[in-house]
Each structure stands twice: as C-alpha cells, then as structure tokens.
Protein backbone atom coordinates (compact mmCIF):
# COMPACT_ATOMS: atom_id res chain seq x y z
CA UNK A 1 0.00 0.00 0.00
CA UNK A 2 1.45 3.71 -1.09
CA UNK A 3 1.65 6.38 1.07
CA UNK A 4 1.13 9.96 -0.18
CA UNK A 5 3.01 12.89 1.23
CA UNK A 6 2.11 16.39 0.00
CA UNK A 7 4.90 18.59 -0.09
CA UNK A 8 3.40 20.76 2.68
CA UNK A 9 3.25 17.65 5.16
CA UNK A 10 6.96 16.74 4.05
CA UNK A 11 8.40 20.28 5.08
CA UNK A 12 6.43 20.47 8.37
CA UNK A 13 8.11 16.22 9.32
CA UNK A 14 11.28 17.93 8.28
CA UNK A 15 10.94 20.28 10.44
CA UNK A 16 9.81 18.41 13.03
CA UNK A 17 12.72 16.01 12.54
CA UNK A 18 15.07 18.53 12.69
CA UNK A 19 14.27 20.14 15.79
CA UNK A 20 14.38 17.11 17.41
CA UNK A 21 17.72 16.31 16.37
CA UNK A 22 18.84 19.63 17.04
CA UNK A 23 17.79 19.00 20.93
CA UNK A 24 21.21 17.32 21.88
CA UNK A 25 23.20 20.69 21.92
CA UNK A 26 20.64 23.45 20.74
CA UNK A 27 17.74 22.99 23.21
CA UNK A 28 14.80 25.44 22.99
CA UNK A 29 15.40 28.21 23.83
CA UNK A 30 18.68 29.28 23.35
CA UNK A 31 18.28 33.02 22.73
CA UNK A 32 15.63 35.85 23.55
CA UNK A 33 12.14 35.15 22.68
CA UNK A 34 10.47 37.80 21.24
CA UNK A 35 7.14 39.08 22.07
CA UNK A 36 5.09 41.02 19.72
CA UNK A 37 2.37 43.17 21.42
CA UNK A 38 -0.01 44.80 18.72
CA UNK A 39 -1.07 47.92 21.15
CA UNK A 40 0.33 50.83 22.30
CA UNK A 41 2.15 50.16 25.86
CA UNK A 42 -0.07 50.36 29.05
CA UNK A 43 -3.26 48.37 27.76
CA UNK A 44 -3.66 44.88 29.43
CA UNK A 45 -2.26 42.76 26.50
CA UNK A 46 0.91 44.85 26.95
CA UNK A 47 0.78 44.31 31.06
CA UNK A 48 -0.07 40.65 30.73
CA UNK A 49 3.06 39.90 27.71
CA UNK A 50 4.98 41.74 30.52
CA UNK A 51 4.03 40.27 33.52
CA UNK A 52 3.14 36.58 32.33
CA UNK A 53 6.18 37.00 30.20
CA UNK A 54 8.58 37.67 32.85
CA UNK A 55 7.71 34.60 34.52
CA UNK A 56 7.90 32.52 32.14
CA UNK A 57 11.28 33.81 30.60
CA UNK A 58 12.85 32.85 34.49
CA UNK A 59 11.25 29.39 33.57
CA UNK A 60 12.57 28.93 30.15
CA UNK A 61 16.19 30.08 31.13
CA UNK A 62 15.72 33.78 28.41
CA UNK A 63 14.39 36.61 27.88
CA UNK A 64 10.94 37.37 26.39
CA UNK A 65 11.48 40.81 25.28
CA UNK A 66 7.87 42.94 24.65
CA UNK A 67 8.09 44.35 21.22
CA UNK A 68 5.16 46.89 20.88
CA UNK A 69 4.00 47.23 17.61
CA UNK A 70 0.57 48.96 17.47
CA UNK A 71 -1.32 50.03 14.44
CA UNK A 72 -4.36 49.28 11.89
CA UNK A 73 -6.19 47.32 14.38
CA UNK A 74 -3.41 44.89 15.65
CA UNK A 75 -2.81 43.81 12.20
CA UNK A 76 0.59 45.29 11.92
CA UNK A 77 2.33 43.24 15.04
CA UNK A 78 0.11 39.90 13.84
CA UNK A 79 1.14 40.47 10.39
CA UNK A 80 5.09 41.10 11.68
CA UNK A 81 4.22 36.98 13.63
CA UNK A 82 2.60 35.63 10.90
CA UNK A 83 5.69 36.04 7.99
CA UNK A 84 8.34 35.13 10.88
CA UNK A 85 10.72 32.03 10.75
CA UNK A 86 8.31 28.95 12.78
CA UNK A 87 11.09 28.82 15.16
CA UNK A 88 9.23 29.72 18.60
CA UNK A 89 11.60 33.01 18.99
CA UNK A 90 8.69 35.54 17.67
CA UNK A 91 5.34 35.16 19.78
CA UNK A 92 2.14 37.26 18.91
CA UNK A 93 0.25 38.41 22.21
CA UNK A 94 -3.19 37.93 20.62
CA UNK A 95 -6.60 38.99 22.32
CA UNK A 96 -10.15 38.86 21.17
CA UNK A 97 -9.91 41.40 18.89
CA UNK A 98 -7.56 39.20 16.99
CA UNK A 99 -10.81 37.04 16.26
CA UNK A 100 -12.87 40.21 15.63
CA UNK A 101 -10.77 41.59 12.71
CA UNK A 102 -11.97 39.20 9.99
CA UNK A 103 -15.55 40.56 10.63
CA UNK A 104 -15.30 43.67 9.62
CA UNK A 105 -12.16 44.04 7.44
CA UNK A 106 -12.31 42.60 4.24
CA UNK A 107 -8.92 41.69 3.59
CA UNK A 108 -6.25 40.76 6.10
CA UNK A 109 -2.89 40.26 5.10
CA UNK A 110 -3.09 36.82 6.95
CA UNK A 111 -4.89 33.91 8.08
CA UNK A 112 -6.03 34.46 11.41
CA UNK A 113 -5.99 30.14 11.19
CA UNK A 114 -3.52 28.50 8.86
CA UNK A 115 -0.79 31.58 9.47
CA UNK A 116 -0.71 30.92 13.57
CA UNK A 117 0.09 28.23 16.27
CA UNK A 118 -1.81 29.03 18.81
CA UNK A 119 0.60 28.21 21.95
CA UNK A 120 -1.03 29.18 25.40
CA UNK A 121 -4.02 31.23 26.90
CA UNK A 122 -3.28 33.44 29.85
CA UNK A 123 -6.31 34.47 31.29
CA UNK A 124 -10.21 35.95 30.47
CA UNK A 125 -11.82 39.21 31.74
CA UNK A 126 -15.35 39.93 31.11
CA UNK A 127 -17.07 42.96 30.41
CA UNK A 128 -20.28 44.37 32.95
CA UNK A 129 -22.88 45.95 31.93
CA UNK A 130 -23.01 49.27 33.73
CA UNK A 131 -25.50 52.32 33.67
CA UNK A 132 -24.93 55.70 34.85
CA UNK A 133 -27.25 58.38 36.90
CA UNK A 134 -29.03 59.30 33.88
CA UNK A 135 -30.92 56.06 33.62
CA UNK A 136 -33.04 55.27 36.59
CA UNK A 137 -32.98 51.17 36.34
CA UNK A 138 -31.53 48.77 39.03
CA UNK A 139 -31.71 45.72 37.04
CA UNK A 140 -30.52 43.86 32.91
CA UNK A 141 -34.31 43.37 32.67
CA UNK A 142 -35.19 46.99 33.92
CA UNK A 143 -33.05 48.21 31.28
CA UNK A 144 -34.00 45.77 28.39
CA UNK A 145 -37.73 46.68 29.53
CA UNK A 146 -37.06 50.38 28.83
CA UNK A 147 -34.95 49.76 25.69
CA UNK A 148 -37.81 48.19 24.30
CA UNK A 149 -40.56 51.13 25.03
CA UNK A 150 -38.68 53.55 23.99
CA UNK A 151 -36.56 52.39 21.12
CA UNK A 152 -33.30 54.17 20.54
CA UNK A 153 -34.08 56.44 23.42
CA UNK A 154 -30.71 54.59 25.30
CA UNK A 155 -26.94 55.73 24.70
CA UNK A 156 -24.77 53.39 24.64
CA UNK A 157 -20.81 55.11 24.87
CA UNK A 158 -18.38 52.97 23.18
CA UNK A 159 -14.87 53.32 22.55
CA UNK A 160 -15.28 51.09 19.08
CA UNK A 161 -13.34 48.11 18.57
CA UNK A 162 -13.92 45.33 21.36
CA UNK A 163 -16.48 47.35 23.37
CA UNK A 164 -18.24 48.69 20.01
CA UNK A 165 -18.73 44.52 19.17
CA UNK A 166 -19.63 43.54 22.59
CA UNK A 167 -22.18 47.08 22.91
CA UNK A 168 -23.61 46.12 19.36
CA UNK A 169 -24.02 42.20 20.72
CA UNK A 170 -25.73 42.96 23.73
CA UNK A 171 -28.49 44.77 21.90
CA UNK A 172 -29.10 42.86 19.27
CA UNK A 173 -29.32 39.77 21.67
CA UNK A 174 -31.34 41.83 24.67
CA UNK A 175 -33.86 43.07 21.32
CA UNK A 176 -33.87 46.59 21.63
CA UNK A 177 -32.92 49.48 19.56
CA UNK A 178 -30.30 51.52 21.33
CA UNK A 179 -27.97 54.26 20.23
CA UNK A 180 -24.31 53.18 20.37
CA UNK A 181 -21.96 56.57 20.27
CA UNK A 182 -18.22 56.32 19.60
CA UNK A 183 -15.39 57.64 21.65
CA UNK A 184 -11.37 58.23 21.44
CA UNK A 185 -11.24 55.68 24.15
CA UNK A 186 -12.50 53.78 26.98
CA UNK A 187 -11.89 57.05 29.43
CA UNK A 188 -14.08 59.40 27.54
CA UNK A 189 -16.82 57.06 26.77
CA UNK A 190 -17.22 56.58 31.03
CA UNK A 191 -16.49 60.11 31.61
CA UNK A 192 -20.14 60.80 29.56
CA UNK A 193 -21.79 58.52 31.25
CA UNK A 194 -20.86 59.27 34.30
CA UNK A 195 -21.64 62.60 33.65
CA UNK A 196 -25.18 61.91 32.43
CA UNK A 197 -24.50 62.78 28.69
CA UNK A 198 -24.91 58.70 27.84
CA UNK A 199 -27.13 56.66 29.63
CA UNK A 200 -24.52 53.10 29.68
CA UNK A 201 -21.58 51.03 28.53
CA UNK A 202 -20.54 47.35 28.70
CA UNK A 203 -16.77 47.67 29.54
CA UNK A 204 -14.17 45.77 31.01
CA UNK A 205 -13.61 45.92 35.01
CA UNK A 206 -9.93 47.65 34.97
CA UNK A 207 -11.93 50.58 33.20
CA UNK A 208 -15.42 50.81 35.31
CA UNK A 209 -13.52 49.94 38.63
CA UNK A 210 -12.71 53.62 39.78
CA UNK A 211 -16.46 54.08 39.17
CA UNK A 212 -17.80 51.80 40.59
CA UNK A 213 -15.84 52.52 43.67
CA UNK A 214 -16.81 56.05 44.26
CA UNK A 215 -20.64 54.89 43.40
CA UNK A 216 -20.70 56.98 39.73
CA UNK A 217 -21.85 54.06 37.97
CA UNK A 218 -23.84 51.45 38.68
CA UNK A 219 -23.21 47.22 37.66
CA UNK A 220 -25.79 45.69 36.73
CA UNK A 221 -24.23 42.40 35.69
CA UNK A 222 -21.28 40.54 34.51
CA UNK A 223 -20.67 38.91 30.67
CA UNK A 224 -18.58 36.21 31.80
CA UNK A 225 -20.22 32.62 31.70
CA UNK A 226 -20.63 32.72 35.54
CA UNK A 227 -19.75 34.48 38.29
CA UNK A 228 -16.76 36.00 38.85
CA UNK A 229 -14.55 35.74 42.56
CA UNK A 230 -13.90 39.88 42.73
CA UNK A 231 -17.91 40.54 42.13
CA UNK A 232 -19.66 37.00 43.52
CA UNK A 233 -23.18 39.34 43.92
CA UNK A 234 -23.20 40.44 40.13
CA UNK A 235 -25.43 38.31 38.12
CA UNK A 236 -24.23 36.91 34.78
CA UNK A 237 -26.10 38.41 31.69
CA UNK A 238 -27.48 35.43 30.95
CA UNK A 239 -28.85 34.79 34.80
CA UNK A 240 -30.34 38.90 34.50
CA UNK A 241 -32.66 37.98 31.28
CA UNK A 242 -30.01 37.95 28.64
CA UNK A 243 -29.10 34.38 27.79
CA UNK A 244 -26.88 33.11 26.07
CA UNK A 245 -25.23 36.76 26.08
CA UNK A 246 -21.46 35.94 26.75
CA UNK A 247 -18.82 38.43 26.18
CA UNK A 248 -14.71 38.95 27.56
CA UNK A 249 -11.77 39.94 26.51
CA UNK A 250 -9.19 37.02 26.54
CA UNK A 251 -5.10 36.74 26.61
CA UNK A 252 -3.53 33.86 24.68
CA UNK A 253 -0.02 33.46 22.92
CA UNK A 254 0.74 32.55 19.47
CA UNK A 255 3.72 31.69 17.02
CA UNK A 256 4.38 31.46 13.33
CA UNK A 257 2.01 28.65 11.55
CA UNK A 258 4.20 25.24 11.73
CA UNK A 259 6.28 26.07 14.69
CA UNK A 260 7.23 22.87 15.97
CA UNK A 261 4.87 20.85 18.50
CA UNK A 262 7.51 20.19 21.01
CA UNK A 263 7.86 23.99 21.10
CA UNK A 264 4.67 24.87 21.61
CA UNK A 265 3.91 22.17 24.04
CA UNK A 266 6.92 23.35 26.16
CA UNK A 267 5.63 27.33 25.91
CA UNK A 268 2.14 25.83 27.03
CA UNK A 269 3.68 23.59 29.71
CA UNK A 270 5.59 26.56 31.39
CA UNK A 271 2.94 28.95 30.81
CA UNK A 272 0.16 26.73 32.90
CA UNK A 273 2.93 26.32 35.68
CA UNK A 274 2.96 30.11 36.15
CA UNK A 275 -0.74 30.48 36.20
CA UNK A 276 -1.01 27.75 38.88
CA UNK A 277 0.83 29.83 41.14
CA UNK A 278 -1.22 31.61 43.88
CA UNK A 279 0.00 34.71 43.32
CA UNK A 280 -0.54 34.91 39.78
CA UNK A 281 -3.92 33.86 40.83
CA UNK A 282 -4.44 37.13 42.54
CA UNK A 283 -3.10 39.18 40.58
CA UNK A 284 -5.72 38.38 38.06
CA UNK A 285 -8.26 38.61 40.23
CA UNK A 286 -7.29 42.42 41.42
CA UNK A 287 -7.28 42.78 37.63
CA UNK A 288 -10.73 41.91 36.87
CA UNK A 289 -10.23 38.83 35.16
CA UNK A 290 -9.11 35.04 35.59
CA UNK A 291 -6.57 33.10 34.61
CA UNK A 292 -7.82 30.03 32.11
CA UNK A 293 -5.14 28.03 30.79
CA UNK A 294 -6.22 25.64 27.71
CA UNK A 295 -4.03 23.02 25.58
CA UNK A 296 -3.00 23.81 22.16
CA UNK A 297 -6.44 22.32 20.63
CA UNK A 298 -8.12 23.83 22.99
CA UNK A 299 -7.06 27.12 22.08
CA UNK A 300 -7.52 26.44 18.31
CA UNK A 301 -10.97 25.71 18.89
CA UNK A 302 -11.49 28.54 21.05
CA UNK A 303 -10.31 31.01 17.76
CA UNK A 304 -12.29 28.68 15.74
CA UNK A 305 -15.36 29.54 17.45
CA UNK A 306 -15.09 32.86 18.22
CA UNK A 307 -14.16 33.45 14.24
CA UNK A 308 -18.02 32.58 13.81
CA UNK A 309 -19.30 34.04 17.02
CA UNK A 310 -17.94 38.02 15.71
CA UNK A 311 -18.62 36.91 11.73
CA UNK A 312 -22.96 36.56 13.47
CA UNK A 313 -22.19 39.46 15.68
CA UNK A 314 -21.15 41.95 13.00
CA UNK A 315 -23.92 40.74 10.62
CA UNK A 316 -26.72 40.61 13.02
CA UNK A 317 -25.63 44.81 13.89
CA UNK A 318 -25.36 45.23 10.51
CA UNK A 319 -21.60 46.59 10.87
CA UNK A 320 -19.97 46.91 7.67
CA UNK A 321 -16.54 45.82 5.90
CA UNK A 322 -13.66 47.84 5.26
C-alpha cells in the first residue's frame, strides 16, 4: 500500500525532525524570545506579555522581550508573527480582537488560522454591563424593559473596537434598539456617562472599577459565563434575562504557523505552571479577570469559534466591511 506525502506535510516532518535532532546541543530556547504586542504600551495585552512574560522567561532560562508594535487594528504586530521564521523566537500576544478583525475588514494580510500556532491562553476578563445616573434602572431586565418602550431612546458610549462589538451584541441579543456613540477611548466614553450625557456602557472591570468605587456608575451584571470571585453578587447576563449573552476579553499566545509541537507544548507547559501559582492567581483577580489556561487544541478551537461568534455578531448589527 502507497503512502502519499504532500509537499506541505513533508516540510512540516522535516521540520519536526530537525528540531528534534537539534535538541542534543541546541535545546529550545537558546536566545531571547520575542514578544510582539499589537497595542500601544499600558493596555492589558501589553501588562499581561509583561508580567506573564517575565515569569515565564525565568522558567525557560531567556528573555521574552515585549516588542510593541501597534497600528491598523493589531494587524501590523500579527502580520510582523505571521511572515516570521516557525522557530518559537517571535510570539504574537493575541486577544479577542484578533478574532474580531476578519468581521469587519475585508482583507487581512493573513490567516487568522492557517498563518498561527496558537501556543497558550493566559487568562479571560469579562465585560459588565453598567448604567450611569441618567438612567433610573436597578436591574438587565429593567433596562432591556425600557430599551424596548422607547426604542433608541438609550446611549450606549463605546470606545469602538472590542467594546463597540460587545455594545452592538448585547443589543441585538437583549432586542432593543439603542444608540451606540463612539469615543477616542475607553476614558471618555465613562467620563459621559458618568456625567449623564450617555445613559450606559458594557466595559471591562480595569476601566469601570474607579467608578464603581466612588458609586458613579452602577453594575448591573457581569458577561462572563458565571460568576466571577472579585464581584460574587453580580449576576451573569445570561442569569439577569439575557441568555446566552457571553462576552470577555481574553489573553492567549501565538507563534508562526508550523512552529514545531515540542515547542509549543513546552511554551504551554511553562505557561500553565505560572498560572497555577497563587499569586498569579491574585493578581488576576485584582485585575478583573481570571486566569484560564487551555491546551493547544483547545485554544484552536477557542479562535475557531469565536471566528463565527464576531462573523454573526457583526452581521446581526449590521456593521460593515472595510
């Protein structure tokens, strides 16, 4: 019986091969790893490639050294991981809005699949649906209720991006017509509706926590798919009338498509040993989110999904292609 090998297959066993020979005096890693953050410094994918990264570089025996490289929606830094040697010394530090791109840009310069190897998940953190003095509800179904009598009478502040697809989700799945208004950033969009000029937002904890702590906005529940630790009394969406409604912004680490599996089973292995620690843990937890480490398929399947769960999301809000 023949066996066919197509040429693709034939380079990737090569590869494969040859790292494995290779391990006898060249064990991974023997030089810096490089980290490619597609954001600006001081978001939470740039902490988390910092924080997560330091730990793991002490692990590994290198550096992981954060390479910022912000621009056209993250595309620029992906695009810088995607065309790199599949060597495990260039990382992407991907999050949701990695899987969000393809929706609404017609034309990426790669494949947000075949072009990655998706190596570890750090941690999720979900958005909350919060309302601010202007709107006098103390409950999701209060506020769905309202959105429904008086269509588009709501203002939703957005800062575009992740919280303009989670905003536009959360309306289309609650059923009402709402207003969503689009800010420079995640600041100005609270600063209106904490001053009454827009009646809510669904944003991440880090940005609603001062907020919420000085009692200028009000949560009215969380979008993970259950509680979370830091607010245990916050309902999930889907427990406050909205089900199914699911929506956070997760962490995870990628290489070039056809990096070796030993090398991305070893980044996985080290990163999931960091994450157990306690605290790691906590440090998540102050931060609003949760760690969540997954295996390789895991992850995959995770991007898989959530490919199709922004492709529904942008068609159902009718949000166009550029």
């Amino acid at each position: 019986m023949k066996t066919a090998i197509t040429l693709t297959s034939a380079v990737v066993l090569a590869a494969q091969c040859g790292w494995v020979a290779a391990q006898g005096k060249d064990a991974y890693p023997n030089k810096p790893i490089r980290m490619i953050v597609p954001q600006a410094p001081g978001g939470s994918n740039d902490i988390f490639a910092r924080f997560i990264g330091s730990q793991v570089a002490e692990r590994l025996g290198t550096q992981i050294v954060v390479d910022n490289r912000p621009g056209a929606e993250g595309m620029i830094g992906s695009e810088l991981v995607a065309r790199a040697a599949p060597d495990g010394y260039t990382m992407l530090m991907a999050s949701t809005a990695f899987t969000m791109n393809p929706a609404v840009i017609k034309k990426l310069p790669y494949d947000s699949l075949k072009d990655f190897t998706f190596a570890a998940t750090l941690g999720r953190g979900p958005v909350v649906i919060a309302t601010g003095p202007s709107l006098s509800v103390n409950s999701v179904k209060e506020l769905v209720a309202l959105g429904k009598a008086k269509p588009n009478h709501i203002t939703m502040a957005s800062a575009g991006g992740f919280m303009h697809f989670v905003s536009a989700m959360f309306r289309s799945q609650a059923g009402f017509d709402a207003v969503i208004a689009l800010y420079k950033g995640g600041g100005p969009a609270l600063t209106d509706v904490t001053g009454g000029h827009a009646h809510m937002a669904v944003a991440t904890i880090p940005t609603l926590a001062p907020h919420l702590r000085v009692g200028k906005v009000k949560a009215l529940a969380v979008g993970s798919a259950k509680r979370m630790s830091l607010m245990a009394d916050l309902p999930t969406v889907s427990e406050a009338g909205v089900p199914g409604y699911e929506a956070s912004i997760w962490w995870a680490w990628a290489a070039t498509g056809g990096t070796p599996v030993p090398i991305i089973n070893k980044i996985n292995a080290e990163v999931a040993e960091v994450l157990k620690r306690p605290d790691i843990v906590k440090r998540f937890t102050n931060e609003g989110a949760e760690v969540e480490p997954r295996t390789p398929e895991e992850i995959r399947e995770m991007i898989r999904t959530d490919l199709i769960k922004w492709e529904k999301v942008a068609a159902d809000a009718k949000m166009p292609k550029h």
